[in-house]
N, C-alpha and C. Protein backbone atom coordinates (compact mmCIF):
# COMPACT_ATOMS: atom_id res chain seq x y z
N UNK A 1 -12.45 12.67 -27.67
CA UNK A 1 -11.71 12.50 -26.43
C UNK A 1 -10.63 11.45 -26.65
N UNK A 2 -9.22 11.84 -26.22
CA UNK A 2 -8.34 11.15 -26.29
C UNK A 2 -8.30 9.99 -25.28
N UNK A 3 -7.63 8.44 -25.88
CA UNK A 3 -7.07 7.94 -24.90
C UNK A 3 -5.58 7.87 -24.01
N UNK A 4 -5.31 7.44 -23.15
CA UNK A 4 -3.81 7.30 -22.64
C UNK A 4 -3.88 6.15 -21.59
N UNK A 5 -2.69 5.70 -22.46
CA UNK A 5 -2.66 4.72 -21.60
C UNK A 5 -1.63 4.99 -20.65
N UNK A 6 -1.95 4.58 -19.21
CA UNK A 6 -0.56 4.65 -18.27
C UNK A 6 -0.31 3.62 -17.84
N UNK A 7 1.12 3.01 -18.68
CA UNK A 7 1.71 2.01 -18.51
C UNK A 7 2.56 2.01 -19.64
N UNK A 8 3.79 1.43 -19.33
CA UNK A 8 5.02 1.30 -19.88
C UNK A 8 4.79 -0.01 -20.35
N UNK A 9 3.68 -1.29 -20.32
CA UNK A 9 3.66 -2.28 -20.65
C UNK A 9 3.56 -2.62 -22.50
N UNK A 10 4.55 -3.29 -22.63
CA UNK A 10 4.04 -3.82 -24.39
C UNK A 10 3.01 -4.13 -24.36
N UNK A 11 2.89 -5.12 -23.71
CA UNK A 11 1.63 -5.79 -24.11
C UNK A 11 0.09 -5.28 -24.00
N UNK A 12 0.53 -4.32 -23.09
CA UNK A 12 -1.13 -3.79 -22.89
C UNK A 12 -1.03 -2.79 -24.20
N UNK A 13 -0.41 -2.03 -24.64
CA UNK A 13 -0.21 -1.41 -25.91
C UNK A 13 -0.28 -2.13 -26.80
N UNK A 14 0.14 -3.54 -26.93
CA UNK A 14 -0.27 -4.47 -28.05
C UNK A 14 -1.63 -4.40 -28.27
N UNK A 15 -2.35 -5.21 -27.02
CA UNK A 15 -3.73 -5.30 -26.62
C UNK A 15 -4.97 -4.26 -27.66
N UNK A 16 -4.47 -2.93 -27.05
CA UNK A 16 -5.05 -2.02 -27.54
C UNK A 16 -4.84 -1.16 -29.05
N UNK A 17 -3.65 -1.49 -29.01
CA UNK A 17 -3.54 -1.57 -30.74
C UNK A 17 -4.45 -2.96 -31.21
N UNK A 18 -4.07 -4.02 -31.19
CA UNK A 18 -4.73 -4.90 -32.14
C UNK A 18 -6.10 -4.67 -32.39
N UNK A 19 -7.00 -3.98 -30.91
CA UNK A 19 -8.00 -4.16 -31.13
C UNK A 19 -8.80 -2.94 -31.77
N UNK A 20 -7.55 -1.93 -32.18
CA UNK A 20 -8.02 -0.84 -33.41
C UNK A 20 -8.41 0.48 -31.83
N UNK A 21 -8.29 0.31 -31.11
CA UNK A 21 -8.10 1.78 -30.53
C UNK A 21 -6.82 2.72 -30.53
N UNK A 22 -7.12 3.87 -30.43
CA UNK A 22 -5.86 5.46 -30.73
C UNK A 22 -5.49 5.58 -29.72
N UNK A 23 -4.57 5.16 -29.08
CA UNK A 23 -4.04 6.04 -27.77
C UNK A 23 -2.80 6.66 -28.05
N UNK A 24 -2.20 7.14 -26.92
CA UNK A 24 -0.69 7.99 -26.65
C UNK A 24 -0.62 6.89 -25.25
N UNK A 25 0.95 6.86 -25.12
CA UNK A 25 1.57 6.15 -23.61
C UNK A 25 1.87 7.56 -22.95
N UNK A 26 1.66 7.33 -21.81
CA UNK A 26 1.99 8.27 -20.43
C UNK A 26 2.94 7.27 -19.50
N UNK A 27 3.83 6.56 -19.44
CA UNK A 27 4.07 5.89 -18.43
C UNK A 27 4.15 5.99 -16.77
N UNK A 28 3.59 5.12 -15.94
CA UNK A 28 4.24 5.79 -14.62
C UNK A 28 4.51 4.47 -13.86
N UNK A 29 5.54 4.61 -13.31
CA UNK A 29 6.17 3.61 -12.03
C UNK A 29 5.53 3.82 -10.84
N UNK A 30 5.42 2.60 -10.07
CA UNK A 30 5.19 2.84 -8.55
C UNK A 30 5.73 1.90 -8.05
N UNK A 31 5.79 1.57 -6.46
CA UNK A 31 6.22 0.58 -5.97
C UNK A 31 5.45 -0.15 -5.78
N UNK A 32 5.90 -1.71 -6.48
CA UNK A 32 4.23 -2.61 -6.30
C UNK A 32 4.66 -3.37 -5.41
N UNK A 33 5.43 -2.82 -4.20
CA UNK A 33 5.40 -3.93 -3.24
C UNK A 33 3.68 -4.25 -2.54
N UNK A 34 3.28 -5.15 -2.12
CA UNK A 34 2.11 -5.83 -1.34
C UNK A 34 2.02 -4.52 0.14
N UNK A 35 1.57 -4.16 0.40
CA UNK A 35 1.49 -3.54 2.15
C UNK A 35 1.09 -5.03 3.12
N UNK A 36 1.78 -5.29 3.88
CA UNK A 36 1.33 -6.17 5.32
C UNK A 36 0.16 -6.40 5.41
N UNK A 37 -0.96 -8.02 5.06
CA UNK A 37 -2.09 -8.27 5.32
C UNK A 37 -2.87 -7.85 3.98
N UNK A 38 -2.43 -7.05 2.76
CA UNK A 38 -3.25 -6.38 2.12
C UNK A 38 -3.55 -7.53 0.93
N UNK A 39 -4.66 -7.10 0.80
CA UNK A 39 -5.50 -8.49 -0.12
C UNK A 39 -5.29 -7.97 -1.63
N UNK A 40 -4.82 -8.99 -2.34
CA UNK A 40 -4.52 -9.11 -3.57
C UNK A 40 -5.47 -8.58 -4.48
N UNK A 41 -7.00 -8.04 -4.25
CA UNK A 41 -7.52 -7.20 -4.51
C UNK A 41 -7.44 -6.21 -4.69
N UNK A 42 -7.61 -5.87 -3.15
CA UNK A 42 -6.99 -4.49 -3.30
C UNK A 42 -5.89 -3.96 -3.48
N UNK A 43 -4.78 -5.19 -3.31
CA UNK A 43 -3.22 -4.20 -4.09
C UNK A 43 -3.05 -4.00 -5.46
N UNK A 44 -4.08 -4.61 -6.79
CA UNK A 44 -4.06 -4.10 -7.84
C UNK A 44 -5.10 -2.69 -8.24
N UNK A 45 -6.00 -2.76 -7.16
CA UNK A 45 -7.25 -1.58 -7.26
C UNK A 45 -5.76 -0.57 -6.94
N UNK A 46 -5.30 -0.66 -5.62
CA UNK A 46 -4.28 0.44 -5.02
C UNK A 46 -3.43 0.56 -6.24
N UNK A 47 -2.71 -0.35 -6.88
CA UNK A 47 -1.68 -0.17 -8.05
C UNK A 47 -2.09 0.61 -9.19
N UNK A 48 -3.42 0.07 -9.53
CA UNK A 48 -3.57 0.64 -11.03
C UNK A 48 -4.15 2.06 -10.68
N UNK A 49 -4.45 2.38 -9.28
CA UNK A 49 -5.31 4.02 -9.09
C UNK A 49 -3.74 4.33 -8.68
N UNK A 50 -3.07 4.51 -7.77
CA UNK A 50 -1.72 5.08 -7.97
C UNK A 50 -0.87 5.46 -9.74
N UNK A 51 -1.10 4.43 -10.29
CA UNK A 51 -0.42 4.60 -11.99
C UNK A 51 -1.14 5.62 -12.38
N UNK A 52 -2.64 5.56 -12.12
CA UNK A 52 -3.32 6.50 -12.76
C UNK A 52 -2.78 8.13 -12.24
N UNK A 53 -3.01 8.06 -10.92
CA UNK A 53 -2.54 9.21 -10.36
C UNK A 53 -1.61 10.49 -10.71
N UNK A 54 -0.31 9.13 -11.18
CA UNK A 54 0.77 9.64 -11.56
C UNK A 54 0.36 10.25 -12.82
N UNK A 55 0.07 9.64 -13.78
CA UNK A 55 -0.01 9.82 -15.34
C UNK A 55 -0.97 11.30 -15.03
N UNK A 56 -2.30 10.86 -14.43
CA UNK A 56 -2.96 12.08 -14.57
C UNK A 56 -2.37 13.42 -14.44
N UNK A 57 -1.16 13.53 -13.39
CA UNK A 57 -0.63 14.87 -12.53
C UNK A 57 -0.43 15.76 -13.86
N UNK A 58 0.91 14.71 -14.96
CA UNK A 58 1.06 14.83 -16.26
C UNK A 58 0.33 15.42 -17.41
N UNK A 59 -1.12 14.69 -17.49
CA UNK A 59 -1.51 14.79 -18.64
C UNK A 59 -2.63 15.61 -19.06
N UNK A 60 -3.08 15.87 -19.97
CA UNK A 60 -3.90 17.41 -20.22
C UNK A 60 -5.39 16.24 -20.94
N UNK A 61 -6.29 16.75 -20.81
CA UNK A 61 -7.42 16.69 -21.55
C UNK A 61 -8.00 17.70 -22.44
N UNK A 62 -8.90 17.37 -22.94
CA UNK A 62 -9.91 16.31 -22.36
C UNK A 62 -9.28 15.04 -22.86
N UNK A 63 -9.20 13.68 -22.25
CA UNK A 63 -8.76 12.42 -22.03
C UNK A 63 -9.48 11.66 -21.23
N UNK A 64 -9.08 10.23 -21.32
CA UNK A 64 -9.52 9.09 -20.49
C UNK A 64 -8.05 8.24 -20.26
N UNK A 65 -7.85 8.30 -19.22
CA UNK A 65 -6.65 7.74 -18.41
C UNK A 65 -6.94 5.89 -18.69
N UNK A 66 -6.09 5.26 -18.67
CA UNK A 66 -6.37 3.60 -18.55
C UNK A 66 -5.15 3.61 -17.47
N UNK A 67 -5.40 2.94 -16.60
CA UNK A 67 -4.05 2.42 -15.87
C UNK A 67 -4.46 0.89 -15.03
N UNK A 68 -2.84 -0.07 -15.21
CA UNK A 68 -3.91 -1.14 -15.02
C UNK A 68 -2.64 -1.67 -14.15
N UNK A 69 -2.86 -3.08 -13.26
CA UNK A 69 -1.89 -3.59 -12.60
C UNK A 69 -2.77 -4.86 -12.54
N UNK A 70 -1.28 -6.42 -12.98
CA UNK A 70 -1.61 -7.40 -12.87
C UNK A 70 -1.11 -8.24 -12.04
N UNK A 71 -1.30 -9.63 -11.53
CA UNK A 71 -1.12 -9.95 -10.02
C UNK A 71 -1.77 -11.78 -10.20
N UNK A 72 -0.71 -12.54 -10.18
CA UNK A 72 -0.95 -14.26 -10.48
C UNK A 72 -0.81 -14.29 -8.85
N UNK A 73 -1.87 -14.89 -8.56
CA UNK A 73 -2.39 -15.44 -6.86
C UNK A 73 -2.50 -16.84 -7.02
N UNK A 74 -2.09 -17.35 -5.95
CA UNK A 74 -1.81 -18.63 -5.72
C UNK A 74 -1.89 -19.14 -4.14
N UNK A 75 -3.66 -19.69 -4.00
CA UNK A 75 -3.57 -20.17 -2.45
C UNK A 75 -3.10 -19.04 -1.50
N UNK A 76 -3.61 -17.94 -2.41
CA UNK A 76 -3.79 -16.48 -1.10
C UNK A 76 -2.50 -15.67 -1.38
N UNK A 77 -1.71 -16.22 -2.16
CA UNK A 77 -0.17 -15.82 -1.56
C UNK A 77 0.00 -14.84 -3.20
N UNK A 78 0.59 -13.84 -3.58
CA UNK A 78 0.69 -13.17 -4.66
C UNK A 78 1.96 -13.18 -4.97
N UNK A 79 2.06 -13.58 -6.85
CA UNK A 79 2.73 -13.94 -6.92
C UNK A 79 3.61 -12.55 -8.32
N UNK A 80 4.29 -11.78 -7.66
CA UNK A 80 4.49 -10.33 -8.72
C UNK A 80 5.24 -11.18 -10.00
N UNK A 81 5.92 -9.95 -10.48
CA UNK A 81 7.18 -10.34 -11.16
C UNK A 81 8.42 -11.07 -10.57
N UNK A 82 8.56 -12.32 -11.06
CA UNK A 82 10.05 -12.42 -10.19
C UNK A 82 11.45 -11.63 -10.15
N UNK A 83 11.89 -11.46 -8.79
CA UNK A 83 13.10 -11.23 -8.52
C UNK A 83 14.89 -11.84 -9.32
N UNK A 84 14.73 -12.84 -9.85
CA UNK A 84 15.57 -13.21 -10.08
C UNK A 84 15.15 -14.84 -10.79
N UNK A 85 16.24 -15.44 -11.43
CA UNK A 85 15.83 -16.58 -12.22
C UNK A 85 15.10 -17.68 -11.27
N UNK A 86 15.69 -17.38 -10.35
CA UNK A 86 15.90 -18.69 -8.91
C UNK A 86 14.23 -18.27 -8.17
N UNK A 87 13.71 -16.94 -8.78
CA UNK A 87 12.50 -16.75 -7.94
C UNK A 87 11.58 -17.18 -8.75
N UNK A 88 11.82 -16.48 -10.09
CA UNK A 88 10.69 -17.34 -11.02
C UNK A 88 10.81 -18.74 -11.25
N UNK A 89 11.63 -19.60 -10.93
CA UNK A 89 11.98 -21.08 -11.22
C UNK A 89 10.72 -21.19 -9.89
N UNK A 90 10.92 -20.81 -8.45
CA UNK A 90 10.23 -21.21 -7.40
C UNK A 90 8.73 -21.21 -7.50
N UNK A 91 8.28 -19.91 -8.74
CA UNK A 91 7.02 -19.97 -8.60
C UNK A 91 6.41 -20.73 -10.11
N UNK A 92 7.24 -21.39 -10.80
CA UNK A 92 6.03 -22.12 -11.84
C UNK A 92 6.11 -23.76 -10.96
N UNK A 93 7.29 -23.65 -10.04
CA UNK A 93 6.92 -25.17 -9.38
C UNK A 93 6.00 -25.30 -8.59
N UNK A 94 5.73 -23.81 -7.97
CA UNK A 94 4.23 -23.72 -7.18
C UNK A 94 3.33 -23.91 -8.09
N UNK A 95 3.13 -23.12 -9.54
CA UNK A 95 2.19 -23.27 -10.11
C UNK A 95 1.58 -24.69 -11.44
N UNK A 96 2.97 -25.35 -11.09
CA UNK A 96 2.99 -26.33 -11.66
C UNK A 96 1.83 -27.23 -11.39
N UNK A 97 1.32 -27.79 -12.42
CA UNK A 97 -0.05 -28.46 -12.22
C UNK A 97 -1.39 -28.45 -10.98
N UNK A 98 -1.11 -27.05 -11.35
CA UNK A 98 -2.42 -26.54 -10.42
C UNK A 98 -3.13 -25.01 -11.25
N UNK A 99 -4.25 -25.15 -10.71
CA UNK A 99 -5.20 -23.78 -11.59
C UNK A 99 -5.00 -22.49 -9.77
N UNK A 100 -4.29 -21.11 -11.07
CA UNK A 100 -4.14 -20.35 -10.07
C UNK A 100 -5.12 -19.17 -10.80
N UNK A 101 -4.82 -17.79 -9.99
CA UNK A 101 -6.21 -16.94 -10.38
C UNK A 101 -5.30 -15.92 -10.79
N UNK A 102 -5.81 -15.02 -12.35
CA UNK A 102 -4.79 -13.74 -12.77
C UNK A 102 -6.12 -12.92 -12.06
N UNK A 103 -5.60 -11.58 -11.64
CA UNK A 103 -6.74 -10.52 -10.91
C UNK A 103 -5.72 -9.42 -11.75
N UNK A 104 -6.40 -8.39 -12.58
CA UNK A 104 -6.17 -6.68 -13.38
C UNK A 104 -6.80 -6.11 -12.78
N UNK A 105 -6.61 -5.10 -11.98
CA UNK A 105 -6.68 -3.94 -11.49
C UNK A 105 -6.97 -2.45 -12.38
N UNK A 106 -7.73 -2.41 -12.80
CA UNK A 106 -8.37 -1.25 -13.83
C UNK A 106 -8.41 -0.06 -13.24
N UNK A 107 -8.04 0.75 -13.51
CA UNK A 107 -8.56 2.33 -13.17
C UNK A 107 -8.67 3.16 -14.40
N UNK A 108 -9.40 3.92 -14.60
CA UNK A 108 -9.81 4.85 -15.62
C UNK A 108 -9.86 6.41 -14.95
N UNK A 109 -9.25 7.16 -15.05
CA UNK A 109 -10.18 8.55 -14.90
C UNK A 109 -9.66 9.80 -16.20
N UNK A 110 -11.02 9.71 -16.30
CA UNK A 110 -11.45 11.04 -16.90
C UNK A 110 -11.26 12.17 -16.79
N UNK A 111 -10.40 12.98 -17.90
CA UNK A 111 -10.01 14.13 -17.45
C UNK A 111 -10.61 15.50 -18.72
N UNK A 112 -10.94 16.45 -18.19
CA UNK A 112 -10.21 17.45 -17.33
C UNK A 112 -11.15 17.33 -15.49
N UNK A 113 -12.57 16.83 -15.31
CA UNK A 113 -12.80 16.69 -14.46
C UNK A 113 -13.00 15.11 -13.05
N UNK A 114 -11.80 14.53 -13.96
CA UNK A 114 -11.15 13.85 -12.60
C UNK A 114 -12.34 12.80 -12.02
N UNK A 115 -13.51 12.62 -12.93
CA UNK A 115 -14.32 11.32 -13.11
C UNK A 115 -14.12 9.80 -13.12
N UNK A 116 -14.00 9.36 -11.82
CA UNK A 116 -12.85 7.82 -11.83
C UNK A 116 -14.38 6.05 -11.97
N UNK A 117 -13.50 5.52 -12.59
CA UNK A 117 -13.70 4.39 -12.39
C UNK A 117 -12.77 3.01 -12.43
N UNK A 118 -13.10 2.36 -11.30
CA UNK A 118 -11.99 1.32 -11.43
C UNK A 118 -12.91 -0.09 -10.85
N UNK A 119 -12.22 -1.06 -11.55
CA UNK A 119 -12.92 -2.60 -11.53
C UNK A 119 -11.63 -3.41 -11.28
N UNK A 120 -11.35 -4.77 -10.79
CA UNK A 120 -10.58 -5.75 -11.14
C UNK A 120 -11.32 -7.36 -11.58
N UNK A 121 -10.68 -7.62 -12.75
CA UNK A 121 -11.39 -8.83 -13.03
C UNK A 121 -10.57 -10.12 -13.06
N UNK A 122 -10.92 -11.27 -12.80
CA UNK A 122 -10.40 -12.05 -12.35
C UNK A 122 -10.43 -13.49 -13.30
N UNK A 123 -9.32 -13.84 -13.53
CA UNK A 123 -9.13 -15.14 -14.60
C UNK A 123 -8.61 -16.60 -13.84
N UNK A 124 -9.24 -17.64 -14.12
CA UNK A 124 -8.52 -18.58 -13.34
C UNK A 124 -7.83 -19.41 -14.37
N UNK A 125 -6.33 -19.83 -14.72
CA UNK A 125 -5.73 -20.39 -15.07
C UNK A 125 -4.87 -21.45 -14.52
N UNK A 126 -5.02 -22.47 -15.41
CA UNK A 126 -4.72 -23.90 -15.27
C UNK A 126 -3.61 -24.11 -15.80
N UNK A 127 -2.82 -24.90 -15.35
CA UNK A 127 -1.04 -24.95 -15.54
C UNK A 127 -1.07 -26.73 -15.65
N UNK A 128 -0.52 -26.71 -16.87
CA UNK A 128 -0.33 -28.34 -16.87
C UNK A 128 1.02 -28.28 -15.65
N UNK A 129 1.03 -30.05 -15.35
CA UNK A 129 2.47 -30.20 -14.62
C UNK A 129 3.46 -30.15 -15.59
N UNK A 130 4.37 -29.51 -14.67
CA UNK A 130 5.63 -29.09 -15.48
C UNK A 130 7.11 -30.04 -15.15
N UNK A 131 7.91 -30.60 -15.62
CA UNK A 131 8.64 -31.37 -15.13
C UNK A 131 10.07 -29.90 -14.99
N UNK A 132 11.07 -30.47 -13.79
CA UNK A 132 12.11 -29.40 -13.53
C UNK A 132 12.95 -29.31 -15.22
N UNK A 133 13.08 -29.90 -15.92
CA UNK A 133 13.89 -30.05 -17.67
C UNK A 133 12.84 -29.06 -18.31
N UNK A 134 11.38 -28.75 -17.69
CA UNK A 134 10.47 -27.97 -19.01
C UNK A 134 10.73 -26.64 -18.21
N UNK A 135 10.90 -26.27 -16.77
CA UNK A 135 10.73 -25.30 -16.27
C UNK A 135 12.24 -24.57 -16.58
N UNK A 136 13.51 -25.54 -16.30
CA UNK A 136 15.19 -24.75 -16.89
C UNK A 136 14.48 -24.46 -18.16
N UNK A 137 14.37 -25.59 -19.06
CA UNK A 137 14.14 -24.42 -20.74
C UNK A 137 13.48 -23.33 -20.65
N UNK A 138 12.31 -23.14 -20.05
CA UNK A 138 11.29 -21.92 -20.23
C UNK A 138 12.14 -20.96 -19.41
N UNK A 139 12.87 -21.22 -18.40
CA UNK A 139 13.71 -19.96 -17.85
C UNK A 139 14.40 -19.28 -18.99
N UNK A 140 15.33 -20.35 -19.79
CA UNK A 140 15.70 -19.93 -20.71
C UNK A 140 16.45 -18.95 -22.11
N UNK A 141 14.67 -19.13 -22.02
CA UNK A 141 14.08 -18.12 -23.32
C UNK A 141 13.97 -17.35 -22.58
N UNK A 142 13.79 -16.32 -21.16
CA UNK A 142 14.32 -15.14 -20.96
C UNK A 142 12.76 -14.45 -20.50
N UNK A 143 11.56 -15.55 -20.54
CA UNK A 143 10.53 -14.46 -20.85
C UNK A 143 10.10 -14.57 -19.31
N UNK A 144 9.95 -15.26 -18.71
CA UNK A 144 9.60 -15.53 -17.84
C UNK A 144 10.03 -13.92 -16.58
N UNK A 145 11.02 -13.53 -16.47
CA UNK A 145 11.56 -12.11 -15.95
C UNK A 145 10.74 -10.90 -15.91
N UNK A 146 9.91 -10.91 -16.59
CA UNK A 146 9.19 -9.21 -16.51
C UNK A 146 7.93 -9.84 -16.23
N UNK A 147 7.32 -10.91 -16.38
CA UNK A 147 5.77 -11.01 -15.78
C UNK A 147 5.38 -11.56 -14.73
N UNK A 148 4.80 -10.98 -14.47
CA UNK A 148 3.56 -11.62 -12.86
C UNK A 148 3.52 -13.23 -13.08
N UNK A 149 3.83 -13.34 -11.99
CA UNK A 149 3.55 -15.17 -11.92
C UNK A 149 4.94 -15.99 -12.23
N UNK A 150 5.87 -15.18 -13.30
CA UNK A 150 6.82 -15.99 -14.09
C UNK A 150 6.63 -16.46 -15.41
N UNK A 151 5.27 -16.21 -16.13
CA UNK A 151 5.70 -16.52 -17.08
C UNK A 151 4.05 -15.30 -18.10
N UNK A 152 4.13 -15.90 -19.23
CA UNK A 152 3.47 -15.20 -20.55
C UNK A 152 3.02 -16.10 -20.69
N UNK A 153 1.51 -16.06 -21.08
CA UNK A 153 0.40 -16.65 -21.27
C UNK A 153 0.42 -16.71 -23.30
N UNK A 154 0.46 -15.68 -24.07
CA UNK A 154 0.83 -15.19 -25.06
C UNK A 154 2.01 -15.70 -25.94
N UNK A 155 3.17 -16.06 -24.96
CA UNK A 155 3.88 -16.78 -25.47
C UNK A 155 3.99 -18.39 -25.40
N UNK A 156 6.03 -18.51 -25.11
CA UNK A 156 6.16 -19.92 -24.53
C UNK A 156 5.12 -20.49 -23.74
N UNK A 157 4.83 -19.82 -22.86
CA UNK A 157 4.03 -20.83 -21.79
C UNK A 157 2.48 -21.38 -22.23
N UNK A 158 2.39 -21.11 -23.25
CA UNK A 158 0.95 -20.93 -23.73
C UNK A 158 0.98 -22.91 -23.86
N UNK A 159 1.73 -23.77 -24.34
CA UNK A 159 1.87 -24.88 -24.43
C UNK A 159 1.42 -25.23 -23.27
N UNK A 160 1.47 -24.89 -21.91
CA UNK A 160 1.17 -25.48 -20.71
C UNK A 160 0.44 -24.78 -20.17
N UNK A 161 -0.50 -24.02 -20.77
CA UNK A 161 -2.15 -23.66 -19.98
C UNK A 161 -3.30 -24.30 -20.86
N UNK A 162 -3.57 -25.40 -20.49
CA UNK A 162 -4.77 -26.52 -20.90
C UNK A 162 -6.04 -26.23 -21.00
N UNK A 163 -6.46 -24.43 -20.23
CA UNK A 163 -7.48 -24.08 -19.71
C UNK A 163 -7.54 -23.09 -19.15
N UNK A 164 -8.41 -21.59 -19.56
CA UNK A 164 -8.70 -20.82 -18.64
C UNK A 164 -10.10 -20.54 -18.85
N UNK A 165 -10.52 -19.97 -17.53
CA UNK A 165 -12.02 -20.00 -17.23
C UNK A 165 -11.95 -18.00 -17.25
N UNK A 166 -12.40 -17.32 -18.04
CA UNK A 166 -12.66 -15.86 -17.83
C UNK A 166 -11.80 -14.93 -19.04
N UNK A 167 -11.45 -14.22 -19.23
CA UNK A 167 -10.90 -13.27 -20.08
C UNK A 167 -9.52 -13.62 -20.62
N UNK A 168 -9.22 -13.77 -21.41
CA UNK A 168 -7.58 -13.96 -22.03
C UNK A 168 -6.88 -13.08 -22.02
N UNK A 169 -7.41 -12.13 -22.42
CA UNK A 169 -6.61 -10.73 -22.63
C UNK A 169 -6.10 -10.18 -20.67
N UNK A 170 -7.41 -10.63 -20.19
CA UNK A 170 -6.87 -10.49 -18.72
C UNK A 170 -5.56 -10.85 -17.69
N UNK A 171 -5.32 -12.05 -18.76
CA UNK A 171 -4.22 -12.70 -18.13
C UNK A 171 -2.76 -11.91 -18.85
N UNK A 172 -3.03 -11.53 -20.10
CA UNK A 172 -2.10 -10.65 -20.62
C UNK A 172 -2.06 -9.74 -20.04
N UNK A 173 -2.91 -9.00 -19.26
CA UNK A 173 -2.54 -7.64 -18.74
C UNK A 173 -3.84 -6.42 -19.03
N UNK A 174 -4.64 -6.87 -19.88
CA UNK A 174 -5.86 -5.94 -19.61
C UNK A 174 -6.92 -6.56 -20.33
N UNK A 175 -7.90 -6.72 -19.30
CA UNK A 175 -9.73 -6.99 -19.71
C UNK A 175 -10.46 -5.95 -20.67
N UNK A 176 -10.04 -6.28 -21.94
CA UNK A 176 -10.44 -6.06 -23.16
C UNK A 176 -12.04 -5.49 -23.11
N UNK A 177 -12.82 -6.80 -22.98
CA UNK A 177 -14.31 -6.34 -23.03
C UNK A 177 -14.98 -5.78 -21.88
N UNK A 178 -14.37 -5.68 -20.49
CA UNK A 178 -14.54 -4.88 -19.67
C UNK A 178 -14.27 -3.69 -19.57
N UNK A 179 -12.94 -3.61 -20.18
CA UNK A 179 -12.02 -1.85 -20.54
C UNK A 179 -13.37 -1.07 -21.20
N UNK A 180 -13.41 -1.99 -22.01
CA UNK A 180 -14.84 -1.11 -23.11
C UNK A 180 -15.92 -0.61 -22.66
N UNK A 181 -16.29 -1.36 -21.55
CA UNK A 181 -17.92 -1.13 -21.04
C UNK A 181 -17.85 -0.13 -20.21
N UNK A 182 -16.23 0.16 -19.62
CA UNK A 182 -15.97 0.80 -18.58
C UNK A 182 -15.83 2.53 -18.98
N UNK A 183 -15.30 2.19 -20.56
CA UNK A 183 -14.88 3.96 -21.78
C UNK A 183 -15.81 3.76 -21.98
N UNK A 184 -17.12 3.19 -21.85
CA UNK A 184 -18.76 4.08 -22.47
C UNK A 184 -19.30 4.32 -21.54
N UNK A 185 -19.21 4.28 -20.35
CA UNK A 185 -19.44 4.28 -18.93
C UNK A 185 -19.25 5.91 -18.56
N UNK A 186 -17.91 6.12 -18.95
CA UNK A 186 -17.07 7.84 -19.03
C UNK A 186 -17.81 8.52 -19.87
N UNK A 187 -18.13 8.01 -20.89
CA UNK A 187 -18.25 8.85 -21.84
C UNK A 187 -17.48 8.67 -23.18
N UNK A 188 -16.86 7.73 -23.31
CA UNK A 188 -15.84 7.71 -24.30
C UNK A 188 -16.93 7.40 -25.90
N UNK A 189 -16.62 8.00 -26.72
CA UNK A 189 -18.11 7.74 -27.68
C UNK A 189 -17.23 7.14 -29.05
N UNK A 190 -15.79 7.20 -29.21
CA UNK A 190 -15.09 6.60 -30.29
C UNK A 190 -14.97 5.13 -31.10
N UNK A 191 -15.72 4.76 -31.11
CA UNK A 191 -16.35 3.29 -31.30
C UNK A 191 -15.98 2.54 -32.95
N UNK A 192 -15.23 3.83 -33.46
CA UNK A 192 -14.68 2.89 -34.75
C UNK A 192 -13.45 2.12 -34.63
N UNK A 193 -13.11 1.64 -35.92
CA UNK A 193 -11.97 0.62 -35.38
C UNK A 193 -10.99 1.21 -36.32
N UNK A 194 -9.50 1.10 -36.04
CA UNK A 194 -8.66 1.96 -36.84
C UNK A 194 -7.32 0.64 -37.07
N UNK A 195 -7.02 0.11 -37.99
CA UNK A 195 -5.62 -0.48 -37.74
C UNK A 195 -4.28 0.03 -37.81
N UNK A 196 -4.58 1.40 -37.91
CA UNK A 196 -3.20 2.15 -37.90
C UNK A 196 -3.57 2.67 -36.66
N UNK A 197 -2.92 3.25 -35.81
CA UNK A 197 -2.56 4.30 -34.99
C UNK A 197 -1.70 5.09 -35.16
């Protein structure tokens, strides 16, 4: 049984390469705006089962779908990808010397008969204080623009997380040893490790 991943993300394709699994990308877009009142829970459960949705309409089995959506929360308030330099500058000063929570939104389904499972797991990360001279440089380097929260855990910013309590790979974008428990769960029985794909 094949995997697929649905997501256009590097890094979750990194993820799953390094760790010696075969997939194919399916990508799919959605709109990750928040809905009014809706809990940061459930807008990555809603995100990553919508991605899945899409990919599935697409894709043929027999397969196992991955689709995932990530989401830096802060004191209730969610914090996506920023909008612009001036948005991600706003949110590492929020997150500046304070521990905020990464939440992945997992969905899996199984195809040809449309067998779903979905989990979100939750990381709490700690942000040294950042002075406004460390936050212009890290704008910068450019990385800060495509991720949740404002910045990469993986990269630059890795100097100023002192501490996380739960999954690493989570904060990158997908729960590694959960993904796993979740493909033997389906049925997924491929359990060797490959460094090519």
């Amino acid at each position: 049984m094949k995997l697929i991943l649905a997501s256009a993300s590097a890094r979750r394709a990194e993820i799953l390469r390094d760790a010696g699994y075969h997939f194919t990308v399916l990508s799919s877009a959605v709109d990750e705006t928040p809905f009014p009142g809706e809990s940061p829970n459930d807008l990555v459960l809603r995100l990553a089962n919508a991605k899945g949705e899409l990919a599935a309409a697409r894709a043929v089995g027999p397969a196992i779908l991955i689709a995932a959506d990530t989401e830096v929360v802060l004191d209730g308030h969610i914090f996506g990808k920023p909008r612009s330099s001036d948005d991600a500058r706003r949110m590492l000063e929020k997150l500046s010397g304070r521990t905020h929570s990464v939440l992945t939104g997992v969905a899996l389904i199984r195809l040809p008969d449309a067998e779903r499972l979905s989990f979100v797991e939750t990381t709490l990360v700690q942000f040294a204080p950042l002075s406004e001279e460390e936050i212009t440089r890290y704008l910068g380097t450019g990385e800060p623009h495509d991720k949740a929260g404002g910045y990469a855990i993986q990269g630059y910013a890795a100097r100023y997380v002192p501490r996380i309590e739960g999954c690493y790979f989570n904060v990158v974008g997908l729960p590694l040893a959960r993904l796993q428990q979740a493909l033997i769960e389906l049925g997924w029985t491929e359990h060797y490790f490959s460094a090519a794909n």
